[in-house]
N, C-alpha and C. Protein backbone atom coordinates (compact mmCIF):
# COMPACT_ATOMS: atom_id res chain seq x y z
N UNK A 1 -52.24 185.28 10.88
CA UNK A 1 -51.97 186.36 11.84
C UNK A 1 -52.02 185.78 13.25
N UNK A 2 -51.35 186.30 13.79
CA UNK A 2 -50.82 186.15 15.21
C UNK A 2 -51.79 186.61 16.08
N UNK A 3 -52.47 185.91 17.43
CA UNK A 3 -53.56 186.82 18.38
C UNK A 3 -53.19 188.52 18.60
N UNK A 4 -51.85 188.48 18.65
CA UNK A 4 -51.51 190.12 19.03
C UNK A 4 -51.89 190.59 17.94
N UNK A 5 -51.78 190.72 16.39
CA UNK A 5 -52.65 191.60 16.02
C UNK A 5 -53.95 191.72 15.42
N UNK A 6 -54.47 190.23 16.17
CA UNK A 6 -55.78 190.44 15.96
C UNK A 6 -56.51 192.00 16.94
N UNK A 7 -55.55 191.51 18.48
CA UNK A 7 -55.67 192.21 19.64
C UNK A 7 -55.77 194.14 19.14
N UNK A 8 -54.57 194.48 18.14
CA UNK A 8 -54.36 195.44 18.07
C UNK A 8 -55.82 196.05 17.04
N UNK A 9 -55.64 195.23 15.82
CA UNK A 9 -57.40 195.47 15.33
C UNK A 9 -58.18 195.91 15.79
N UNK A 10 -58.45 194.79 16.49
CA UNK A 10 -60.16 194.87 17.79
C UNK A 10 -59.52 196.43 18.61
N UNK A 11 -58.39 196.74 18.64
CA UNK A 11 -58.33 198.14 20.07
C UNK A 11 -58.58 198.92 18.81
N UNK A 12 -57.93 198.63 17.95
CA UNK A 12 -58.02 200.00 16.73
C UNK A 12 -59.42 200.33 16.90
N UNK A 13 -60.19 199.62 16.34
CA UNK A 13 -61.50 199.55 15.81
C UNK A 13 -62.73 200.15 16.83
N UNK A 14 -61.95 199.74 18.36
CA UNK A 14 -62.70 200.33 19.51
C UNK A 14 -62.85 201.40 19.76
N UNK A 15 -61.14 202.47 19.61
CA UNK A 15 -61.00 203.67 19.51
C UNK A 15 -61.64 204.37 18.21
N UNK A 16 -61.83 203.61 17.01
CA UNK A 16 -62.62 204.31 16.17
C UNK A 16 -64.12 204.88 16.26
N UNK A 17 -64.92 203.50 17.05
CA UNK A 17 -65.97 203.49 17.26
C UNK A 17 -66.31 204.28 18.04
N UNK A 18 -65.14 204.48 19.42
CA UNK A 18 -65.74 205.99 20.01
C UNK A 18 -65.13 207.15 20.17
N UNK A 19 -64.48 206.69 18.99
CA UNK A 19 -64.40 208.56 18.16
C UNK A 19 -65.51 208.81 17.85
N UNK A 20 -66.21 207.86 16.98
CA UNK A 20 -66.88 208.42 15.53
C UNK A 20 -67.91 208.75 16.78
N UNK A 21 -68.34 207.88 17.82
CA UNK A 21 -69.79 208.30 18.64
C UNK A 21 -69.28 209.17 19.31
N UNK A 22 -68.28 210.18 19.54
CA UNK A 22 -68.05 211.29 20.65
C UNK A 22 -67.90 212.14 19.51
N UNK A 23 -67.48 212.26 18.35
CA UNK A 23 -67.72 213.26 17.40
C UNK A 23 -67.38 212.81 15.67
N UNK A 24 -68.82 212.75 15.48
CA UNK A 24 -68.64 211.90 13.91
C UNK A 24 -67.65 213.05 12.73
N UNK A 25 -67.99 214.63 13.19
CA UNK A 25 -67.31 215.26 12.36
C UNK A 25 -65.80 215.14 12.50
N UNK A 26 -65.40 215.60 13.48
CA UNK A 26 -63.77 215.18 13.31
C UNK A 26 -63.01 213.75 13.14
N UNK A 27 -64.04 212.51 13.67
CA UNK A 27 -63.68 211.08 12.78
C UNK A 27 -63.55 211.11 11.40
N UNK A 28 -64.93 211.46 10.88
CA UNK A 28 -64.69 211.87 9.25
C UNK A 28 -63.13 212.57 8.70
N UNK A 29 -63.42 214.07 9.02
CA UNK A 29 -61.73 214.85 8.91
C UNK A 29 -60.92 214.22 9.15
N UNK A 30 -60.86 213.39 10.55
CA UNK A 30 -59.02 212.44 10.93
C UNK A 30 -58.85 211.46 9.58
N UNK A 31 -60.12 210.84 9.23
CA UNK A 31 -60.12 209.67 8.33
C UNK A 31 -59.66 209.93 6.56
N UNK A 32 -60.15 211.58 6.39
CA UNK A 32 -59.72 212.24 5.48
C UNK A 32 -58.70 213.03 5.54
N UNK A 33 -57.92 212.98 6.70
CA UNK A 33 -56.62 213.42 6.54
C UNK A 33 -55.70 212.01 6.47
N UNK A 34 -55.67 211.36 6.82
CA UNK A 34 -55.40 209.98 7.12
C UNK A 34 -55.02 209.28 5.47
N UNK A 35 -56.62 209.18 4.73
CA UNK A 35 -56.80 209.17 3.39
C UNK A 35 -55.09 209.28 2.41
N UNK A 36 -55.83 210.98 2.76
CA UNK A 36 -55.21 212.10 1.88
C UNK A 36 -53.24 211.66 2.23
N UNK A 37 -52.77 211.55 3.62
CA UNK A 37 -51.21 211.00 3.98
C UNK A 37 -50.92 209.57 3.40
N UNK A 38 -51.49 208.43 3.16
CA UNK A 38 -51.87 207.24 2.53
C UNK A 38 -51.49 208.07 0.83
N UNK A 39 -52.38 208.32 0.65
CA UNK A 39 -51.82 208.93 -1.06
C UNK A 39 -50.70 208.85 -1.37
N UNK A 40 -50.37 209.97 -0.70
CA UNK A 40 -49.08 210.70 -0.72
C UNK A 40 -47.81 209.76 -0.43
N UNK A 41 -48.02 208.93 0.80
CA UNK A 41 -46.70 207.95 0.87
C UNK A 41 -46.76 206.89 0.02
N UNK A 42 -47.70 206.43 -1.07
CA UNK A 42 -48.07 205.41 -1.38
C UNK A 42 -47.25 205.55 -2.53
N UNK A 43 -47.00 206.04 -3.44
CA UNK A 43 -45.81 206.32 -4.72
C UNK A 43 -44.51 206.09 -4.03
N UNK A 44 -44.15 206.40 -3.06
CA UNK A 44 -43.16 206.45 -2.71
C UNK A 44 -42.64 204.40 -1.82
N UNK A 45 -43.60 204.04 -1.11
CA UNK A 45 -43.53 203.88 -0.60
C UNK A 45 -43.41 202.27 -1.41
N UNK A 46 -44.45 202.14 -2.95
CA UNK A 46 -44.69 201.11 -4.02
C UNK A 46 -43.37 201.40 -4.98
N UNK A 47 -42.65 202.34 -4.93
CA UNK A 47 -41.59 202.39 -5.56
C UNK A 47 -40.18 201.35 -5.02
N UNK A 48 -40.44 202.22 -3.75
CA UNK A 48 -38.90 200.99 -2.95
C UNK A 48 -38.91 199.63 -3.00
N UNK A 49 -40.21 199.40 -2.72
CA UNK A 49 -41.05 198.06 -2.37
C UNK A 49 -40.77 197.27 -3.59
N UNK A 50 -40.78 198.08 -4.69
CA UNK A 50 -40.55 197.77 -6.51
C UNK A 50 -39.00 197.39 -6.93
N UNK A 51 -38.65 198.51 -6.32
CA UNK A 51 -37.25 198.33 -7.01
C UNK A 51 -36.34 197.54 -6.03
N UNK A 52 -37.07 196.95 -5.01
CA UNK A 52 -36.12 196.18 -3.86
C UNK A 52 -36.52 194.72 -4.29
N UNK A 53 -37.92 194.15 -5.29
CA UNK A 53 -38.36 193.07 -5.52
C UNK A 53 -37.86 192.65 -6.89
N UNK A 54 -36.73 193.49 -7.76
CA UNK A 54 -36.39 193.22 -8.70
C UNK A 54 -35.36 193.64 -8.35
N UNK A 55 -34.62 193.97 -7.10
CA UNK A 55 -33.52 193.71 -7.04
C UNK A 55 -33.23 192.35 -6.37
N UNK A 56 -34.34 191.75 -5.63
CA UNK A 56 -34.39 190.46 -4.93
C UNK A 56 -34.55 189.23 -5.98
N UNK A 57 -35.15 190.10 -6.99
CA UNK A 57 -35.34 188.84 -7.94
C UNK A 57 -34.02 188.38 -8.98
N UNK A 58 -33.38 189.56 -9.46
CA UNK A 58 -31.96 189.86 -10.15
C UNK A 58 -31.06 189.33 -9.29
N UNK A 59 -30.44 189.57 -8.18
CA UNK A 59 -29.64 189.18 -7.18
C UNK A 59 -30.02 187.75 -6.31
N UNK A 60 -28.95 186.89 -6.33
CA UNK A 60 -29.66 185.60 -6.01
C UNK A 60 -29.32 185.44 -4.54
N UNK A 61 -30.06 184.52 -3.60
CA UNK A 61 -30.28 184.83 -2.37
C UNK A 61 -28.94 184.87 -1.79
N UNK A 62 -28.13 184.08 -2.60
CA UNK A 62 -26.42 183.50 -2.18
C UNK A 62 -26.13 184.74 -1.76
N UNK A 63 -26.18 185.21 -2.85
CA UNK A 63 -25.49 187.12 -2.75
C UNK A 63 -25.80 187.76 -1.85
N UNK A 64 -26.97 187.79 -1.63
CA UNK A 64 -27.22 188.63 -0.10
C UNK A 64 -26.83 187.86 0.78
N UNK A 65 -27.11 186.75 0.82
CA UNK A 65 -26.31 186.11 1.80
C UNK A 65 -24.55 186.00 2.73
N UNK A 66 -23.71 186.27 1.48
CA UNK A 66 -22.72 186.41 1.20
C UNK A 66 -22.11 188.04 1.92
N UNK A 67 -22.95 188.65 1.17
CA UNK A 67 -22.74 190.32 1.32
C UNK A 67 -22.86 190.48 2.53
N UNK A 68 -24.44 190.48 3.09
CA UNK A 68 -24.75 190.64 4.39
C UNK A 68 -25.87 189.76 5.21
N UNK A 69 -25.26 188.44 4.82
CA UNK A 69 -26.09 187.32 5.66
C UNK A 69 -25.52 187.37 7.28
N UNK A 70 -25.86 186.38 7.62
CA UNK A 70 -25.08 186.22 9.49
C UNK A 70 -24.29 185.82 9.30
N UNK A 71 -23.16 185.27 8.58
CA UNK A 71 -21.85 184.67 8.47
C UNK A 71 -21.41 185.89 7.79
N UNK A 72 -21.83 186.83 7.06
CA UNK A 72 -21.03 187.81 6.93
C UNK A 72 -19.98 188.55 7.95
N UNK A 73 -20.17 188.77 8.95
CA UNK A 73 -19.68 188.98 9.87
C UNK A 73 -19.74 191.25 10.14
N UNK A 74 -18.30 191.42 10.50
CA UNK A 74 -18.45 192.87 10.79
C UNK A 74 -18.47 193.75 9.48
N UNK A 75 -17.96 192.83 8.41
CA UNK A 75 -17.66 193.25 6.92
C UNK A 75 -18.93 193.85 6.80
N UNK A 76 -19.93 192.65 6.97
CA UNK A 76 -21.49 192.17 6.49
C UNK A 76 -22.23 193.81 6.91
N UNK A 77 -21.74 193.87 8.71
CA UNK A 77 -22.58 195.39 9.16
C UNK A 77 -21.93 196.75 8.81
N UNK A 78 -20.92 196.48 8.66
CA UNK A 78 -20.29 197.78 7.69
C UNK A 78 -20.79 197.83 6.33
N UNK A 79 -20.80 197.11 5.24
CA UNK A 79 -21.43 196.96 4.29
C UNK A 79 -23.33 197.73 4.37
N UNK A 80 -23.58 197.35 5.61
CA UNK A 80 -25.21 197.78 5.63
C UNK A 80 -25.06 199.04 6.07
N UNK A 81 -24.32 199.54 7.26
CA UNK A 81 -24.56 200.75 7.76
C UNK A 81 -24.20 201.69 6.87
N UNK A 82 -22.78 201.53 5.67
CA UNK A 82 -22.68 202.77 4.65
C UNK A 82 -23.60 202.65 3.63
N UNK A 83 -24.29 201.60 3.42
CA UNK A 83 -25.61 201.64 2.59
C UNK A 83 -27.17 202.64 2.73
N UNK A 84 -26.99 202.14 4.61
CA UNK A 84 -27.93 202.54 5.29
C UNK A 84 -27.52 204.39 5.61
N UNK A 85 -26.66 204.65 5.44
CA UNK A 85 -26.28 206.08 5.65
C UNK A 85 -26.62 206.84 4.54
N UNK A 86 -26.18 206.12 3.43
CA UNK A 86 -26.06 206.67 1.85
C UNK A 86 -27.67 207.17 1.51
N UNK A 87 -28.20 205.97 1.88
CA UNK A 87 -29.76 205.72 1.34
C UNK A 87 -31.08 206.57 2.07
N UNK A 88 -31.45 207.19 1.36
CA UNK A 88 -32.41 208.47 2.00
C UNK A 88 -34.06 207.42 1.09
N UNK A 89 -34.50 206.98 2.39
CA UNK A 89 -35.89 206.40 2.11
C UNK A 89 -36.56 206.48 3.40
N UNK A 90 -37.96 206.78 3.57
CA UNK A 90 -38.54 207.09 4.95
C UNK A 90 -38.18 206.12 5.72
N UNK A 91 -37.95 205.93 6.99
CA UNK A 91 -38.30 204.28 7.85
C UNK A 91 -39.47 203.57 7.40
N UNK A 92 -40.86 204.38 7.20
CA UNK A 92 -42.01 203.38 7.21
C UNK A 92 -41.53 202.59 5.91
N UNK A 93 -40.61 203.00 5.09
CA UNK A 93 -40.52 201.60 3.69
C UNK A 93 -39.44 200.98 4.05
N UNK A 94 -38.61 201.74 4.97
CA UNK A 94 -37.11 200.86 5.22
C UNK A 94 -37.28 199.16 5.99
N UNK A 95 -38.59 199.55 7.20
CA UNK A 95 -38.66 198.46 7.87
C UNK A 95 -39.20 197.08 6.81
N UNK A 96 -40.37 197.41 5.61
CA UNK A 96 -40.74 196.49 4.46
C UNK A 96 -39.65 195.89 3.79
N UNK A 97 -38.91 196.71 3.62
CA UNK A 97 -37.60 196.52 2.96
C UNK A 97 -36.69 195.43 3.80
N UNK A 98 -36.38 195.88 5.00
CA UNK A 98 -35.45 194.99 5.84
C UNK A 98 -36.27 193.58 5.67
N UNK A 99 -37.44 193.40 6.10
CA UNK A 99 -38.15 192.00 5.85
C UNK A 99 -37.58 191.23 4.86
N UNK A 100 -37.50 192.38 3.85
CA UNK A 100 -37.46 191.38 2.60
C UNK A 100 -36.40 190.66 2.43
N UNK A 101 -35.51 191.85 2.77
CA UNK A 101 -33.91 191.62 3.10
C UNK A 101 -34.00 190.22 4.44
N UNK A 102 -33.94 190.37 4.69
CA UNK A 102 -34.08 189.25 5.98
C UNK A 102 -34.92 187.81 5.57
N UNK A 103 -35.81 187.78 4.79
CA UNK A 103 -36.16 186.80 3.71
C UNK A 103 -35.53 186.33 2.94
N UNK A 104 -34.25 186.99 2.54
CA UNK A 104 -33.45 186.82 1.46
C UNK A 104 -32.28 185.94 1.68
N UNK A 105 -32.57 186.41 2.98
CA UNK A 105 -30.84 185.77 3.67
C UNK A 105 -30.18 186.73 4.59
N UNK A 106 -30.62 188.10 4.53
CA UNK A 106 -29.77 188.89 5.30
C UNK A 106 -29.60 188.68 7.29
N UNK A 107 -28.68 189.00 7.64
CA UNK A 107 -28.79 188.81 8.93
C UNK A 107 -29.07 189.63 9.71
N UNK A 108 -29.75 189.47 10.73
CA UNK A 108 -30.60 190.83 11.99
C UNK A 108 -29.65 191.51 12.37
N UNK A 109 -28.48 191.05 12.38
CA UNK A 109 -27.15 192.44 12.77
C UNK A 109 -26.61 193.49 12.24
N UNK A 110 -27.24 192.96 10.62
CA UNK A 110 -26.72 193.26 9.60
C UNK A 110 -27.60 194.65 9.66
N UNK A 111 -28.57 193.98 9.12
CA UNK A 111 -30.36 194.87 9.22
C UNK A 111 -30.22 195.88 10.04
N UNK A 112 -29.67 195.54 11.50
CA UNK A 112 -29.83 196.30 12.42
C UNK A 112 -29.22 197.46 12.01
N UNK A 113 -28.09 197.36 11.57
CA UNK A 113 -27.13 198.63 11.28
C UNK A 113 -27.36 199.15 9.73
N UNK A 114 -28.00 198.24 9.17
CA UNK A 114 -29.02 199.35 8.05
C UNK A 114 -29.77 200.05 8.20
N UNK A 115 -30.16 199.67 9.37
CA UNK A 115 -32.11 200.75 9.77
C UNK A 115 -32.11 201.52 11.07
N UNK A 116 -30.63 201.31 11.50
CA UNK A 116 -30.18 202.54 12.26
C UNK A 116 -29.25 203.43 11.93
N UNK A 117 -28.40 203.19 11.07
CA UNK A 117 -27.68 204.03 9.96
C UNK A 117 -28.75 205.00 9.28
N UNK A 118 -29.85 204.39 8.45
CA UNK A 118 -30.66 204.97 7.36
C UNK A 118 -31.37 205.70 8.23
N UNK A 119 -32.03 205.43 9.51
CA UNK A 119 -32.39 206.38 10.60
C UNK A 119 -32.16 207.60 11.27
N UNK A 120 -30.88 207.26 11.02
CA UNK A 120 -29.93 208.63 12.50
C UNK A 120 -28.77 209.02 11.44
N UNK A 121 -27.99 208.58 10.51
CA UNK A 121 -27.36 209.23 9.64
C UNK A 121 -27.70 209.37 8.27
N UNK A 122 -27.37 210.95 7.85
CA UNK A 122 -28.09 211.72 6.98
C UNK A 122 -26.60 212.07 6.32
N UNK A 123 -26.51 211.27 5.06
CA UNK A 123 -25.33 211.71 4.33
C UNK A 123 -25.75 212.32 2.97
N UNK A 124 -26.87 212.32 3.17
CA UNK A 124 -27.53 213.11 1.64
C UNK A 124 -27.67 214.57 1.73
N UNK A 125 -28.41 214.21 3.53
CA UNK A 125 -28.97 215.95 3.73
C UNK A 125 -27.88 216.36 4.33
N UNK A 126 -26.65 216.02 4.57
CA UNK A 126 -25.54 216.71 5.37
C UNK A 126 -25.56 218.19 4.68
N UNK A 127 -25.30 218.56 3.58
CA UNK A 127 -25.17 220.03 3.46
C UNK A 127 -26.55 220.54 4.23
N UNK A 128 -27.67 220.39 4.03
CA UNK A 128 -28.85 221.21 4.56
C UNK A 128 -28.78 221.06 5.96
N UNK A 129 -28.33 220.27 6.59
CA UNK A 129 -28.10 220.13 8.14
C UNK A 129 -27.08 220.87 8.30
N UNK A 130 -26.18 221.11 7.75
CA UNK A 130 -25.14 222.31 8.20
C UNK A 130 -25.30 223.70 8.46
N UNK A 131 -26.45 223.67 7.46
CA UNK A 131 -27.00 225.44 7.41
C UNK A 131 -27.92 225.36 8.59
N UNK A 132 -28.16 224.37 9.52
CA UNK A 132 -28.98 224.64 10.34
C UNK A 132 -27.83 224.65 11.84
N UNK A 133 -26.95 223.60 11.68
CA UNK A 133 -26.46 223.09 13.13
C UNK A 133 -25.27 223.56 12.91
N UNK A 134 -24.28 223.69 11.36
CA UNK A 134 -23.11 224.43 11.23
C UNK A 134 -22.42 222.97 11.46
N UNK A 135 -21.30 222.95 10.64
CA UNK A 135 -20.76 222.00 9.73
C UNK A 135 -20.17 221.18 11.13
N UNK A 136 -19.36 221.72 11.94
CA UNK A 136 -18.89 220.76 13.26
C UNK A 136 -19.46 220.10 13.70
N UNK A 137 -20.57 220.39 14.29
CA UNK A 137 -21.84 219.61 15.22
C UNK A 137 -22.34 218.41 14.29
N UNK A 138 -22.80 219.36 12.78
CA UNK A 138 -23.55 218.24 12.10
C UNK A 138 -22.60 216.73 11.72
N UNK A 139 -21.32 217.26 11.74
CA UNK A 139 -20.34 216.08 11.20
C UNK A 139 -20.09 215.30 12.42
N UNK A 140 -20.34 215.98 13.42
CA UNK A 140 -20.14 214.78 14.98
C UNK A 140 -21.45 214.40 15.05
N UNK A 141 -22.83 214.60 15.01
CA UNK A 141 -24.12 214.23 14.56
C UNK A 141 -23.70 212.70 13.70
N UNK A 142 -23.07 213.07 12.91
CA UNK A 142 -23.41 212.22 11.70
C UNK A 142 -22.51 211.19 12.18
N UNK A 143 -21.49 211.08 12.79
CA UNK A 143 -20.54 210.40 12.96
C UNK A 143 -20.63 209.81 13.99
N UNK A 144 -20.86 210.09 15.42
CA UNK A 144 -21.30 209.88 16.41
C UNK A 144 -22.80 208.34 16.04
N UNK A 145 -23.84 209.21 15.53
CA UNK A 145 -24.55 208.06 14.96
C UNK A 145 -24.34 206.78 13.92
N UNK A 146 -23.25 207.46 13.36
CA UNK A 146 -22.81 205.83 12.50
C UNK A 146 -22.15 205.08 13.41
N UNK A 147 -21.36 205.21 14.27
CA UNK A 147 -20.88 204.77 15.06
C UNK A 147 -21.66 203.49 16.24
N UNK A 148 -22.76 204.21 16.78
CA UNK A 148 -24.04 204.13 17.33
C UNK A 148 -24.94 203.11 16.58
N UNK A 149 -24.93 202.80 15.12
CA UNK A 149 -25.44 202.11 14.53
C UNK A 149 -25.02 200.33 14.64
N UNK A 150 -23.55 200.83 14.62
CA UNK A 150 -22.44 199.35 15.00
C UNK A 150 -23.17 198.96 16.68
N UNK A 151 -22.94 199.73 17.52
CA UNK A 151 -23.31 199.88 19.28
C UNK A 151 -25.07 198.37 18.69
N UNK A 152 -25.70 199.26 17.93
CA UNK A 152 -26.98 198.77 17.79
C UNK A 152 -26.77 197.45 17.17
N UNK A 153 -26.17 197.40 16.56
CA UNK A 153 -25.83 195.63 15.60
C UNK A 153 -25.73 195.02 16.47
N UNK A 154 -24.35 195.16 17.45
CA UNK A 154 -24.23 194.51 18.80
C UNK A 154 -24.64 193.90 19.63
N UNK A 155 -25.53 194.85 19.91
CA UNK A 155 -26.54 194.24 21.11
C UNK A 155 -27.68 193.65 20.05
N UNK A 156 -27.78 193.75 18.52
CA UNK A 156 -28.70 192.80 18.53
C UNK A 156 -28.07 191.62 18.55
N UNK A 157 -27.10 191.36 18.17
CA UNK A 157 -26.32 189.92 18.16
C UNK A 157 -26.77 189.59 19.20
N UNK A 158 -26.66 189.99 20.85
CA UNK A 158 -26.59 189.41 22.02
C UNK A 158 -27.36 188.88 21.35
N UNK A 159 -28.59 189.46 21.50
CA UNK A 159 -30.32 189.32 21.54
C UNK A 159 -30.70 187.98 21.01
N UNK A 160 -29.99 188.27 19.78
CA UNK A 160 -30.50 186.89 18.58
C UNK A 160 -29.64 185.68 19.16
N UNK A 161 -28.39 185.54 19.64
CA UNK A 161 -27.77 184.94 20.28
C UNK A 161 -28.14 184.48 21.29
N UNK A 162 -29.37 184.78 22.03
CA UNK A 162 -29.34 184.24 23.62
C UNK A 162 -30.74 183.45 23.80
């Protein structure tokens, strides 16, 4: 581990300590609500984590490489962003996921427009977003942000590029 998160630890741990001494009852409760959200994302969260490590293990690194490594090119971030649109998984497992992906071979441009696609476009919940925003808005919503996802690949290229 890196000093920064040793850094972040030691602050965690500070703010715990004077929680718990400014009020031990609601430290307890935060810690048991805390608990209790841990549960709950944890099936979900050992599932992706599962089925992304036997898809890493089945699929050989070439392949991801190929698909959506950095020589993939714009193919490579189109390939991720209709993945990343399709695919309804929280962010907190998407970012585990991209690692892995990015371990594999995938490229940060690529990534980028997977985990801003899977972020900001909702092609699963599009009907339930309609009944809220009404089918026009939600389809420029949805479109507008896939779009936005490419914008985001982009500038990571600069990034990784410079």
């Amino acid at each position: 581990m890196d000093i920064q998160t040793y850094l972040f630890y030691i602050l965690a741990f500070i703010a715990f300590f004077i929680s718990f001494l400014k009020d031990k009852k609601k430290t307890k409760a935060a810690l048991k609500k805390a608990w209790k959200s841990f549960e709950n994302l944890l099936p979900q969260l050992l599932a992706v984590v599962l089925l992304i490590s036997v898809l890493l293990t089945v699929v050989n690194t070439d392949v991801i490489s190929q698909l959506i490594g950095k020589n993939s090119g714009w193919i490579g971030v189109i390939l991720s962003g209709l993945v990343g649109a399709i695919t309804l998984i929280p962010p907190f497992v998407a970012f585990p996921t991209a690692a892995m992906l990015l371990d594999a071979g995938a490229g940060f441009m690529q990534i980028g427009a997977f985990i801003s696609s899977l972020t900001m476009v909702g092609i699963v919940t599009i009907p339930m977003e309609m009944n809220f925003f009404g089918k026009k808005l939600t389809l420029l919503r949805n479109m507008l942000a896939f779009i936005f996802s490419f914008f985001v690949a982009f500038i990571i290229s600069l990034v990784v590029a410079s």
